[in-house]
N, C-alpha and C. Protein backbone atom coordinates (compact mmCIF):
# COMPACT_ATOMS: atom_id res chain seq x y z
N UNK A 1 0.83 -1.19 0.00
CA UNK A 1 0.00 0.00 0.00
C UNK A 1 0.88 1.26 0.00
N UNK A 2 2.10 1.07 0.57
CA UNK A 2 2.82 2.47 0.63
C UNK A 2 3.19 3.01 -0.57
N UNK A 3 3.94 1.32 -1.33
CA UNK A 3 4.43 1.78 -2.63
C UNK A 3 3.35 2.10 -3.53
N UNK A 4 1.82 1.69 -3.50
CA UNK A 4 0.88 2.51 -4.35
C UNK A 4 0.93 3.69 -3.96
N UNK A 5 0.66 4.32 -2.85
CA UNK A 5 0.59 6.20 -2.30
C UNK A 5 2.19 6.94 -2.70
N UNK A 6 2.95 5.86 -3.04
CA UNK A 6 4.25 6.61 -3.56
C UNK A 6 4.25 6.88 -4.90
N UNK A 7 3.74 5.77 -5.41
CA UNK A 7 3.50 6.09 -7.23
C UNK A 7 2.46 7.05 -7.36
N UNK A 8 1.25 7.09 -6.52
CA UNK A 8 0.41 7.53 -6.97
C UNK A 8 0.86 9.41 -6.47
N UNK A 9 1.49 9.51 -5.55
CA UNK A 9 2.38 10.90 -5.33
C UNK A 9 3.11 11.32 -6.97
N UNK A 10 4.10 10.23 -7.42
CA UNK A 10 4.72 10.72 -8.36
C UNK A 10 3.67 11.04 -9.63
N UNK A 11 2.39 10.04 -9.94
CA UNK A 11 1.93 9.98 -10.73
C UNK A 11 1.25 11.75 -11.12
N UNK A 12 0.79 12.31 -9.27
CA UNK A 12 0.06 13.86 -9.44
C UNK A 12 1.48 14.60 -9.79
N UNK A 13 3.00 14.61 -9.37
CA UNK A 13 3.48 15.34 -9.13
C UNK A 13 3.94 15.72 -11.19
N UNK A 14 3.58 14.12 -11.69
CA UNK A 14 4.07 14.51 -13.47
C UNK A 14 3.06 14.82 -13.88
N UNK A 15 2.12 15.02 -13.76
CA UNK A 15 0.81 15.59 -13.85
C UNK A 15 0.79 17.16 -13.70
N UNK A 16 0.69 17.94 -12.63
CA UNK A 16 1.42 18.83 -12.36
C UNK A 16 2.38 19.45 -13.18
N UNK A 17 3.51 19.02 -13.34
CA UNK A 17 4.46 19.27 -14.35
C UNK A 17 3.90 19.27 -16.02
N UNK A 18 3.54 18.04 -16.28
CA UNK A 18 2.48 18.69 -17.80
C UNK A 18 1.93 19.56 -17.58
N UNK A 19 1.30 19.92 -16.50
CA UNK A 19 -0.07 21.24 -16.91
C UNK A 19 0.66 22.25 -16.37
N UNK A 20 1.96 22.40 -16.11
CA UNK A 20 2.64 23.59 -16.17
C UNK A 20 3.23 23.74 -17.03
N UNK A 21 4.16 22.62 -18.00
CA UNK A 21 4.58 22.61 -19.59
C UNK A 21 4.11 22.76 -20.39
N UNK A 22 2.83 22.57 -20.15
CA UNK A 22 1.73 22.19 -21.12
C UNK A 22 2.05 23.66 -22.23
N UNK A 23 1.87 24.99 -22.07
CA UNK A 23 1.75 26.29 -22.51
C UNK A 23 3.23 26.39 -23.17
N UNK A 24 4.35 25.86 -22.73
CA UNK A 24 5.50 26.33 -23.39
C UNK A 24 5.90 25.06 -24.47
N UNK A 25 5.49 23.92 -24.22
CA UNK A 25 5.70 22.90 -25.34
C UNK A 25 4.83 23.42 -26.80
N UNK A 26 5.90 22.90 -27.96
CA UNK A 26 5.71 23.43 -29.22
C UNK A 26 4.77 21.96 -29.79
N UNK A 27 3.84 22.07 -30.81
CA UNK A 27 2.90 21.07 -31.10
C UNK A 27 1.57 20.77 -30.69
N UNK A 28 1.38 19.65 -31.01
CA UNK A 28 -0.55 19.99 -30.73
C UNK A 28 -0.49 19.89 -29.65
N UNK A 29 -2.01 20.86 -28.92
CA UNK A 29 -2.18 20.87 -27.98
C UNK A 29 -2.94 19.27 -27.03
N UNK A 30 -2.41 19.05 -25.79
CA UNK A 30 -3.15 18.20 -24.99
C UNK A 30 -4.31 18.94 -24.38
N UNK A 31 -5.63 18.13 -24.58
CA UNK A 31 -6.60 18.48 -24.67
C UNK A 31 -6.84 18.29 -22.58
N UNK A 32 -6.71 19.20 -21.84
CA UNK A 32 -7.06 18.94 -20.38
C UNK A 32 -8.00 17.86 -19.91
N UNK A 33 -8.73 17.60 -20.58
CA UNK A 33 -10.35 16.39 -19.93
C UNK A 33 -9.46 14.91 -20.65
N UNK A 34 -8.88 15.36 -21.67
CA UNK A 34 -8.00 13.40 -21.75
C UNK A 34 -7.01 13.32 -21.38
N UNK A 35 -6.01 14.64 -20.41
CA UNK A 35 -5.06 14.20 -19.59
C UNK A 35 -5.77 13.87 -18.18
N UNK A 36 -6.68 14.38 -17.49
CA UNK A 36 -7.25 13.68 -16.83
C UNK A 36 -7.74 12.73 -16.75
N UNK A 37 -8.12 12.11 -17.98
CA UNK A 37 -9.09 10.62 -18.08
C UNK A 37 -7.47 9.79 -17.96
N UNK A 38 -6.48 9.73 -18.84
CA UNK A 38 -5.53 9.53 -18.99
C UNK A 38 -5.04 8.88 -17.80
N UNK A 39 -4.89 10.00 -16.96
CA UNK A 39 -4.18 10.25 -15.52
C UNK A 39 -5.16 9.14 -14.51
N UNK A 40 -6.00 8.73 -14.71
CA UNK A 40 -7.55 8.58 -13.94
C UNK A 40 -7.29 7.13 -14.17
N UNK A 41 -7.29 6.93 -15.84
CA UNK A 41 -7.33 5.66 -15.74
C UNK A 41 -5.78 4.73 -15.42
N UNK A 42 -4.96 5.70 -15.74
CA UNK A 42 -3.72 4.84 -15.30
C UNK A 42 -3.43 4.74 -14.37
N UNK A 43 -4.17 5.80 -13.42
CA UNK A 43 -3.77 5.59 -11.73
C UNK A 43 -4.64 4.20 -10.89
N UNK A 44 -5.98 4.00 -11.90
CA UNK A 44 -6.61 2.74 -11.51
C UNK A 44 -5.96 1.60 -12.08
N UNK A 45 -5.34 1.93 -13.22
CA UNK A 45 -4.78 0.79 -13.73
C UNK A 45 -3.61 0.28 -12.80
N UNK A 46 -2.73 1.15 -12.38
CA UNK A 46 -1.52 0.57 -10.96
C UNK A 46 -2.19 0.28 -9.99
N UNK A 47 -3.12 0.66 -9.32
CA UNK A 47 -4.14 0.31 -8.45
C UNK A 47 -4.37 -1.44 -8.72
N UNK A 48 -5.24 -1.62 -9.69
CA UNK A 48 -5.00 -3.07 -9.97
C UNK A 48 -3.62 -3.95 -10.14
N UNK A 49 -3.23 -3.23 -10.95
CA UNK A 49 -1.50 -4.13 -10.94
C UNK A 49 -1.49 -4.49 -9.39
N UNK A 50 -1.00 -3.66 -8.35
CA UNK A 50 -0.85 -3.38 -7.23
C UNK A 50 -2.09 -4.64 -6.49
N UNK A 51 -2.64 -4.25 -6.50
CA UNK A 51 -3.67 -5.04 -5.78
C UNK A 51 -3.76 -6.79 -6.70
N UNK A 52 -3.14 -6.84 -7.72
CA UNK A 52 -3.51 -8.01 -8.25
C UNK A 52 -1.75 -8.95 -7.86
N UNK A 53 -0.75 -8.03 -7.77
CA UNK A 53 0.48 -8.63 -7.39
C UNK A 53 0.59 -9.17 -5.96
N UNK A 54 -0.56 -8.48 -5.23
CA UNK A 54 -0.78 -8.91 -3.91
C UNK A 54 -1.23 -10.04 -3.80
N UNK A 55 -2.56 -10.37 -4.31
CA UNK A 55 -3.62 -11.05 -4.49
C UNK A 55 -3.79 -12.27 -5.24
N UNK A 56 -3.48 -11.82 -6.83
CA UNK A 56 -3.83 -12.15 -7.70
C UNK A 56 -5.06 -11.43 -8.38
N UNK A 57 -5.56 -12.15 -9.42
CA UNK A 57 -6.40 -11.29 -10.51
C UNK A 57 -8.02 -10.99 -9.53
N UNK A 58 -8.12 -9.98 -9.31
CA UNK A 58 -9.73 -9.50 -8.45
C UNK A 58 -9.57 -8.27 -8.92
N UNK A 59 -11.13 -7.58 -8.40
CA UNK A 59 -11.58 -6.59 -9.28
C UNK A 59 -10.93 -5.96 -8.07
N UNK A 60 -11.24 -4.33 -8.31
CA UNK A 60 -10.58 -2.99 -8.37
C UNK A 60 -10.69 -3.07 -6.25
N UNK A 61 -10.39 -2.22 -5.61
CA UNK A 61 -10.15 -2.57 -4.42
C UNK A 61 -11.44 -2.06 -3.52
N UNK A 62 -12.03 -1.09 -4.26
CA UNK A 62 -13.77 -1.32 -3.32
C UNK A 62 -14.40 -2.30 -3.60
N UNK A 63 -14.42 -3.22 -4.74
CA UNK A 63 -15.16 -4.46 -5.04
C UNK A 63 -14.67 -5.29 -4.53
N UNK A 64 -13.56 -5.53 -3.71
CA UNK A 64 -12.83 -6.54 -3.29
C UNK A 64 -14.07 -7.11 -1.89
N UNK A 65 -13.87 -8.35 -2.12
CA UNK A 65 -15.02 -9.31 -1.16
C UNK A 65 -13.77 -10.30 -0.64
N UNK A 66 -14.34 -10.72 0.81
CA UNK A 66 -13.30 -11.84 1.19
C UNK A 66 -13.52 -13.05 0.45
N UNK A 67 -12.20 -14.04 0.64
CA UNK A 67 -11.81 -14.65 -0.64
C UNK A 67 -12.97 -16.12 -0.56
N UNK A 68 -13.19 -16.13 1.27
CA UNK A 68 -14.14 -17.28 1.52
C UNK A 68 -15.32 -16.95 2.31
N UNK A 69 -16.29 -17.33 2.60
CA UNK A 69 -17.31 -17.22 3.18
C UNK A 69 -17.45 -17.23 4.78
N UNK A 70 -16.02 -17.31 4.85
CA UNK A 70 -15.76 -17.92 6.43
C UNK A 70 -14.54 -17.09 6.64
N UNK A 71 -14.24 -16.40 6.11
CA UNK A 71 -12.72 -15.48 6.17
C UNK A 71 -13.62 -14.37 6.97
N UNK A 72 -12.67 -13.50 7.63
CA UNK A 72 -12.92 -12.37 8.30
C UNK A 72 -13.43 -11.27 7.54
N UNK A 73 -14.04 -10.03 7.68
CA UNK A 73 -14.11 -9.35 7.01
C UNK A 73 -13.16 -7.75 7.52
N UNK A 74 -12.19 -8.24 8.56
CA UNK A 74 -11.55 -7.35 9.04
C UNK A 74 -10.59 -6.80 7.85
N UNK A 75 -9.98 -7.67 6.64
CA UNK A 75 -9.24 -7.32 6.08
C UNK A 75 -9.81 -6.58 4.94
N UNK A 76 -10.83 -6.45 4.31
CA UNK A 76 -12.17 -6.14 3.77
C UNK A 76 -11.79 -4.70 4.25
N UNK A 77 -12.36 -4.53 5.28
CA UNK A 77 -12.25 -3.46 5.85
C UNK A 77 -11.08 -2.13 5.87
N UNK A 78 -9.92 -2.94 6.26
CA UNK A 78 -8.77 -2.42 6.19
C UNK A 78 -8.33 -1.93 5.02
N UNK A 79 -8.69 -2.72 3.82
CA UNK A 79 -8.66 -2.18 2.45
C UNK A 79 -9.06 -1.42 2.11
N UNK A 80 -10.41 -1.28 2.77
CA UNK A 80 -11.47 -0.17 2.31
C UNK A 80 -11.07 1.23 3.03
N UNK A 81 -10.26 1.14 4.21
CA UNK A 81 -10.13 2.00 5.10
C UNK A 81 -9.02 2.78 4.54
N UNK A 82 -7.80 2.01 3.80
CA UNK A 82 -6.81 2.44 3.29
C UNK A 82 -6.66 2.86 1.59
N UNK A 83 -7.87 2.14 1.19
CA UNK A 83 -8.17 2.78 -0.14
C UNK A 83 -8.99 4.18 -0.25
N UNK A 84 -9.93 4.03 0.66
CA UNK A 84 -10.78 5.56 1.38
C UNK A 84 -9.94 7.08 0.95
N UNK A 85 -8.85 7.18 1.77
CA UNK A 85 -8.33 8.29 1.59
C UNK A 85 -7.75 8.38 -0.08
N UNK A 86 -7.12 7.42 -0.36
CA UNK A 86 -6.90 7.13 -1.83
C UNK A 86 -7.55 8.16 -2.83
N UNK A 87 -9.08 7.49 -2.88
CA UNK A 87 -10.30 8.19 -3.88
C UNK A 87 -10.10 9.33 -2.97
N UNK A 88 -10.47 9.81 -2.32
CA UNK A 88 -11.00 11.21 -1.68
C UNK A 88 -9.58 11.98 -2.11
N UNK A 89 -8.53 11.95 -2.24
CA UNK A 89 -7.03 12.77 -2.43
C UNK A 89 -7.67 12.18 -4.45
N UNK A 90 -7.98 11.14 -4.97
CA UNK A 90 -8.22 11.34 -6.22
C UNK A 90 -9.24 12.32 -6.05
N UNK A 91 -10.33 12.36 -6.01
CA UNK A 91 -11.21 12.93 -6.33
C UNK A 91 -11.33 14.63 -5.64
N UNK A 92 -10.56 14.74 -5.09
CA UNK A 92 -9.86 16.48 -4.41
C UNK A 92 -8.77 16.91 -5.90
N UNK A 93 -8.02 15.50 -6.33
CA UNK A 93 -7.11 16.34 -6.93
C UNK A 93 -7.96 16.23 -8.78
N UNK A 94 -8.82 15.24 -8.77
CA UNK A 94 -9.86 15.93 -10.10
C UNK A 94 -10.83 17.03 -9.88
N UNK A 95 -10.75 17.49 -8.68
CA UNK A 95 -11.41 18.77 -8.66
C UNK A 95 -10.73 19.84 -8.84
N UNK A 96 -9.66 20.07 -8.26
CA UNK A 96 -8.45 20.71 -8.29
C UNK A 96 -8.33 20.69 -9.74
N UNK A 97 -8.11 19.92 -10.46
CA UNK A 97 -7.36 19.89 -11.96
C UNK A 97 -8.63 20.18 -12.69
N UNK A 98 -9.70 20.19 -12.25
CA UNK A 98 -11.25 20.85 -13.07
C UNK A 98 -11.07 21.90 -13.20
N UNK A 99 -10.59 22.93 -11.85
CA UNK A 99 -10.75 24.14 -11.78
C UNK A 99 -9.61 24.64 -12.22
N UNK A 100 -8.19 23.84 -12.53
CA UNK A 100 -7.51 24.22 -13.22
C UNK A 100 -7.43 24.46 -14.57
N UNK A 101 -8.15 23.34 -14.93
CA UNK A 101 -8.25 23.72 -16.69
C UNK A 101 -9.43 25.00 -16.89
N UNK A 102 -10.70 24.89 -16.02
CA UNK A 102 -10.99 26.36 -16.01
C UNK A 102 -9.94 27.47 -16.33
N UNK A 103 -9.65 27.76 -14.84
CA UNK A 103 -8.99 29.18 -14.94
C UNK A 103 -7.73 28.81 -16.44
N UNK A 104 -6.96 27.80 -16.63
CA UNK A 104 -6.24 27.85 -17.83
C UNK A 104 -7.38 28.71 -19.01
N UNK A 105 -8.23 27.74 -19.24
CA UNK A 105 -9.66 28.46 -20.26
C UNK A 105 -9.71 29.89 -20.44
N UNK A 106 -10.04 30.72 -19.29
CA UNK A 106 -10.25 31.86 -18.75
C UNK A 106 -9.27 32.53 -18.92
N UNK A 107 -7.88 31.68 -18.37
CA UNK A 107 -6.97 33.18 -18.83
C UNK A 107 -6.54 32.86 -20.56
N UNK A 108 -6.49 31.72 -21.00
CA UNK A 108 -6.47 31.91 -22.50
C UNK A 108 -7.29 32.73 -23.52
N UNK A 109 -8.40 32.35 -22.85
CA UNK A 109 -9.67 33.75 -23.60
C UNK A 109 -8.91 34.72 -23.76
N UNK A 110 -8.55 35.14 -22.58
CA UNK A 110 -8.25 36.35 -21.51
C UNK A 110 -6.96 37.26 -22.59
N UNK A 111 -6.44 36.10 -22.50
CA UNK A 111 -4.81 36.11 -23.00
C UNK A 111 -5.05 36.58 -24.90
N UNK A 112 -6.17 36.11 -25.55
CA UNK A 112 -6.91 35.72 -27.07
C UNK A 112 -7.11 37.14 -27.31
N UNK A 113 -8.00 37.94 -25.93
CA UNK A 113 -9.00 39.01 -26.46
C UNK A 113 -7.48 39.83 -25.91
N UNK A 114 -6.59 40.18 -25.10
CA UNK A 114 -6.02 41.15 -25.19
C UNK A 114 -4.75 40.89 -26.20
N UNK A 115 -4.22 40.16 -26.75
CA UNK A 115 -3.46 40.07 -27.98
C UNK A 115 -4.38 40.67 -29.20
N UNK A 116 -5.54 40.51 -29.50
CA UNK A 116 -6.32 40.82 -30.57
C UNK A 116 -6.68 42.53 -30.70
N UNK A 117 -6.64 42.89 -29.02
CA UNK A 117 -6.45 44.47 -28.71
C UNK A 117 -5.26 44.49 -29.38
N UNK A 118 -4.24 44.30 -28.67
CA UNK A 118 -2.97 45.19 -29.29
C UNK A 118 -2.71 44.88 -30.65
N UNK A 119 -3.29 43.92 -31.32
CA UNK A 119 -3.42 43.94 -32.96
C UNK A 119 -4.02 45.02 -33.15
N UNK A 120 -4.94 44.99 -33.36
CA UNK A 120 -5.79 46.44 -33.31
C UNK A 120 -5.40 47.73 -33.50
N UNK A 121 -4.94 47.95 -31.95
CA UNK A 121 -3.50 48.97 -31.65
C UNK A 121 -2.85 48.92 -32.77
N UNK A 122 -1.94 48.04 -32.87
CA UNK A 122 -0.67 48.24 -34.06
C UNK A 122 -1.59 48.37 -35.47
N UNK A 123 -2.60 48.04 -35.80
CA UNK A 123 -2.95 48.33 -37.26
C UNK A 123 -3.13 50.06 -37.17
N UNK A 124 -4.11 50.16 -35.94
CA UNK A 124 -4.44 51.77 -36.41
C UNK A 124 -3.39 52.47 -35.98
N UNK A 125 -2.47 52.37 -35.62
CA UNK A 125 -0.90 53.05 -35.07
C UNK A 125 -0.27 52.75 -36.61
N UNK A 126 -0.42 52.00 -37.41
CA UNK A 126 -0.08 51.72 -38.79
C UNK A 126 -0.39 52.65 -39.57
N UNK A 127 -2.04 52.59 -39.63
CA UNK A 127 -2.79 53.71 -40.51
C UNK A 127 -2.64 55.07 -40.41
N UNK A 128 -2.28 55.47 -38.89
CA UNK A 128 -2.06 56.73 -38.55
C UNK A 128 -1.01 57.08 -39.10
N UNK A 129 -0.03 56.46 -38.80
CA UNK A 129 1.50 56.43 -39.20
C UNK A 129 1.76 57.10 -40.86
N UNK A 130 1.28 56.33 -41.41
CA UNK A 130 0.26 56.43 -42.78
C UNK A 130 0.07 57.61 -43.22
N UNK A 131 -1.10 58.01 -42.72
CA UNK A 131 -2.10 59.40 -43.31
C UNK A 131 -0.66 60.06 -42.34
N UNK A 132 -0.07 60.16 -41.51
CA UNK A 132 0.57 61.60 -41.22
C UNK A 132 2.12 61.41 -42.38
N UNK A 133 2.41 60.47 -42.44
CA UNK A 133 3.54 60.15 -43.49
C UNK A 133 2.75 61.06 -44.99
N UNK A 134 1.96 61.10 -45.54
CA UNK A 134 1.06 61.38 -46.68
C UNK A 134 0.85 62.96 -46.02
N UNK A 135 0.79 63.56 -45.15
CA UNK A 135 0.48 64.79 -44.43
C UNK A 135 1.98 65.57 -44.89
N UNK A 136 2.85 64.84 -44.54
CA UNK A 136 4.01 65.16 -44.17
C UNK A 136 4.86 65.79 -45.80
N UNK A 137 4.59 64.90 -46.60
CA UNK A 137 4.77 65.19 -47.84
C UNK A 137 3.86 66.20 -48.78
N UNK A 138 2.68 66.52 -48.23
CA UNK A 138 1.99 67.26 -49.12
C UNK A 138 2.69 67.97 -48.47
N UNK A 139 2.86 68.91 -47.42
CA UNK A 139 3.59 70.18 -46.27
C UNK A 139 4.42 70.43 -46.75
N UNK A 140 5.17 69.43 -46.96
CA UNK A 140 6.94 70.07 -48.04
C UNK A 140 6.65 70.44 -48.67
N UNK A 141 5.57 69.45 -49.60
CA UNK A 141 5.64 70.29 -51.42
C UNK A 141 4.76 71.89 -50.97
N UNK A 142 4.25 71.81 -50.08
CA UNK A 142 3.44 73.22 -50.09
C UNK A 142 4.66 74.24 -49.22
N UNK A 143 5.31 73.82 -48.82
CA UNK A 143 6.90 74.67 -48.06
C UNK A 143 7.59 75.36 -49.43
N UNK A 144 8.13 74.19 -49.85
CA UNK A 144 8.65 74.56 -51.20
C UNK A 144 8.40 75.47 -52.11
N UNK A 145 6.75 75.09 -52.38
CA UNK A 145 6.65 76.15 -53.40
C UNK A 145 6.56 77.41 -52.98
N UNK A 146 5.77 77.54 -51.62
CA UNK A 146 6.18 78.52 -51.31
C UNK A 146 7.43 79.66 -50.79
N UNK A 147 8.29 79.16 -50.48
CA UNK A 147 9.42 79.16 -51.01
C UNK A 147 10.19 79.54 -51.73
N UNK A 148 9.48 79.34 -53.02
CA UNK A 148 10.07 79.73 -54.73
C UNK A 148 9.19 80.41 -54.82
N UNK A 149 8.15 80.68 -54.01
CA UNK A 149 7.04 81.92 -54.38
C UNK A 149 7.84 82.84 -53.95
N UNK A 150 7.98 82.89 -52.75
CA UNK A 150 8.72 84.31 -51.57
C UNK A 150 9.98 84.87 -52.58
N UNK A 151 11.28 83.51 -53.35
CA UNK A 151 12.41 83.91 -53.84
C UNK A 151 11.97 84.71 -55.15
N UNK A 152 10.74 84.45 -55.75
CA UNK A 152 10.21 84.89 -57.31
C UNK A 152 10.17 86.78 -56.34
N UNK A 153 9.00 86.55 -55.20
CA UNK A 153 8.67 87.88 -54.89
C UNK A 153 9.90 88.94 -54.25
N UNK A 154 10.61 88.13 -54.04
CA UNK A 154 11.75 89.03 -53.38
C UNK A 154 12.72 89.69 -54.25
N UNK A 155 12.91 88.82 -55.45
CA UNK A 155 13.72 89.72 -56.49
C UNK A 155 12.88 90.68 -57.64
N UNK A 156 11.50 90.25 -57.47
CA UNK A 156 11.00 91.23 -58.57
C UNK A 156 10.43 92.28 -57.10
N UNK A 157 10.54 92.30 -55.82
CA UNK A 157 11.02 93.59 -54.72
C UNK A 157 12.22 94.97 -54.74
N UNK A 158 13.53 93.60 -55.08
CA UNK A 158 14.78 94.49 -54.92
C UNK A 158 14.81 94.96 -56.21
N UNK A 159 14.46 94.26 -57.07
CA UNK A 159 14.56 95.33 -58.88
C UNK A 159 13.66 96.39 -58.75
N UNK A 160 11.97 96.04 -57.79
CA UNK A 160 11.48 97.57 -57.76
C UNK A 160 12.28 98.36 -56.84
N UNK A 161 13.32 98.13 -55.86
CA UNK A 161 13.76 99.28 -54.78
C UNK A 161 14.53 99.70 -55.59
N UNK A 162 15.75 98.99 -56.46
CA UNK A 162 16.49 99.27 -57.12
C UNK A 162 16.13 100.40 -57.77
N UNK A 163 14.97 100.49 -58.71
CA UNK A 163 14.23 101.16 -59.36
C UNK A 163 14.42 102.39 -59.09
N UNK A 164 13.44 102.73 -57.81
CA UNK A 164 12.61 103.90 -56.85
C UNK A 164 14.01 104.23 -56.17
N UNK A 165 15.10 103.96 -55.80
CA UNK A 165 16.05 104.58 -55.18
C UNK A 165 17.15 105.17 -56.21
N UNK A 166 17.42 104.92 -57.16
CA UNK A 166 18.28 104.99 -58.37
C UNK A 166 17.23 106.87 -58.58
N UNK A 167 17.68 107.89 -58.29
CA UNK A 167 16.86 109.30 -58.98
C UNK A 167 16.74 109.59 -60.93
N UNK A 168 18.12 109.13 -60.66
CA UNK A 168 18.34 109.69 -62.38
C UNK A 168 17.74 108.21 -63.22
N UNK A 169 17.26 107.46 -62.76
CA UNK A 169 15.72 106.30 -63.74
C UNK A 169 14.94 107.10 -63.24
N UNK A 170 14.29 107.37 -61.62
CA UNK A 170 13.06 108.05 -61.62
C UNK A 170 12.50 109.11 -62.59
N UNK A 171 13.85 109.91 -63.16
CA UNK A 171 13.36 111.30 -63.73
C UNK A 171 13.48 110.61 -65.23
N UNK A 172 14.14 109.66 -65.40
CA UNK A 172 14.30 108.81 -66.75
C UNK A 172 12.90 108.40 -67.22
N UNK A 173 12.43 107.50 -65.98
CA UNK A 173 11.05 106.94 -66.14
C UNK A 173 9.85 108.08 -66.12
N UNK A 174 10.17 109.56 -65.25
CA UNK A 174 8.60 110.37 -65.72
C UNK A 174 8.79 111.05 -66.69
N UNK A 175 10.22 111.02 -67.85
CA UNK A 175 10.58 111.93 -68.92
C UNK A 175 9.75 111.32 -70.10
N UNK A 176 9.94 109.70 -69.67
CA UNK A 176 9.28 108.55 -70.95
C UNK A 176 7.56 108.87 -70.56
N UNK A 177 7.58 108.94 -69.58
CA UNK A 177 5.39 108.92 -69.07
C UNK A 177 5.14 110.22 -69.30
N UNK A 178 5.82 111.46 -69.54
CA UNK A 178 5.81 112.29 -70.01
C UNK A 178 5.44 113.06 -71.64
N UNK A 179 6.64 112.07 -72.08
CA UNK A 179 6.60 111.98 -73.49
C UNK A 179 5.42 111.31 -73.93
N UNK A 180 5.19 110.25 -73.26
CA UNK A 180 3.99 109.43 -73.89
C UNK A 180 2.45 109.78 -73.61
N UNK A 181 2.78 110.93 -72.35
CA UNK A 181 1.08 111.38 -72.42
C UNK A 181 0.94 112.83 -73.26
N UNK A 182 1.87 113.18 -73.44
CA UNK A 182 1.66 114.46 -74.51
C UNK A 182 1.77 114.25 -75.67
N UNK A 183 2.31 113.24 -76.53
CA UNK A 183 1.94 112.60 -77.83
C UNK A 183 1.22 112.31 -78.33
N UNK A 184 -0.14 111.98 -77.11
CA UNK A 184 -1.25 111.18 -77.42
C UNK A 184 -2.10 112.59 -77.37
């Protein structure tokens, strides 16, 4: 009996260890309800080994009946007494591993819907990126030309100061507007 509660220790403790590997191993996923059945039935299956290396071939260890009609049923008992805690630590640790594959469930959702946010995020951080990249280039070309507007207006400026400060064109230029309104 000890060496069954020793296997059956190691059996939760690799158990355990899958459903903590479980998320970083590469390949298909193990489906939680057939590592439990898995786990369930192989732990009954050493159970029998165990009980049948004792014995010989009889059913599972609550079905166990004394072997004669006249045998005690103290040992009956003792089996039952020492298989007892057995199921109850099984059936604590398939509850336990119920509510584990829950919350696994829950935070995978969990884990599904906020990766699908920050997709999201990065597309319209994309698009934005985008239309201001397309912003950015019309602005130059409108810098530019203006630009070559200001350099067009600034020299046909200094040819008029040139003009208006120069006296002897001024009197040049009202001798010609002169000539040309008294001709007419």
């Amino acid at each position: 009996m000890v060496s069954l509660q020793q296997h059956f220790v190691s059996m939760e403790e690799t158990v355990r260890s899958l459903l903590q590997n479980q998320d970083t191993l590469e390949g298909p996923s193990v489906d939680p309800l057939d590592l439990m059945k898995a786990y369930k039935n192989k732990l009954l299956e050493e159970m029998w080994k165990q009980q049948n290396s004792l014995e010989g071939p009889t059913p599972p260890l609550i079905e166990r009946r004394p072997k004669s009609p006249g045998a005690s049923s103290s040992g009956h008992e003792e089996d039952s007494h020492e298989a007892k805690p057995l199921l109850e630590r099984l059936q604590a640790l398939e509850a336990e591993n119920s509510a584990l594959t829950m919350e696994n469930d829950n935070q995978r959702k969990q884990y599904e819907r906020c990766l699908d946010e920050v997709a999201n995020q990065v597309v319209q951080a994309l698009l934005t990126q985008k239309d201001l990249k397309e912003e950015c280039v019309k602005l130059r070309t409108r810098v530019f030309d203006l630009e070559q507007h200001n350099r067009i207006l600034n020299v046909l400026f200094q040819q008029r100061v040139k003009i208006s400060s120069n006296p002897v064109s001024q009197v040049g230029w009202l001798g010609i507007d002169w000539i040309k309104t008294n001709n007419n």
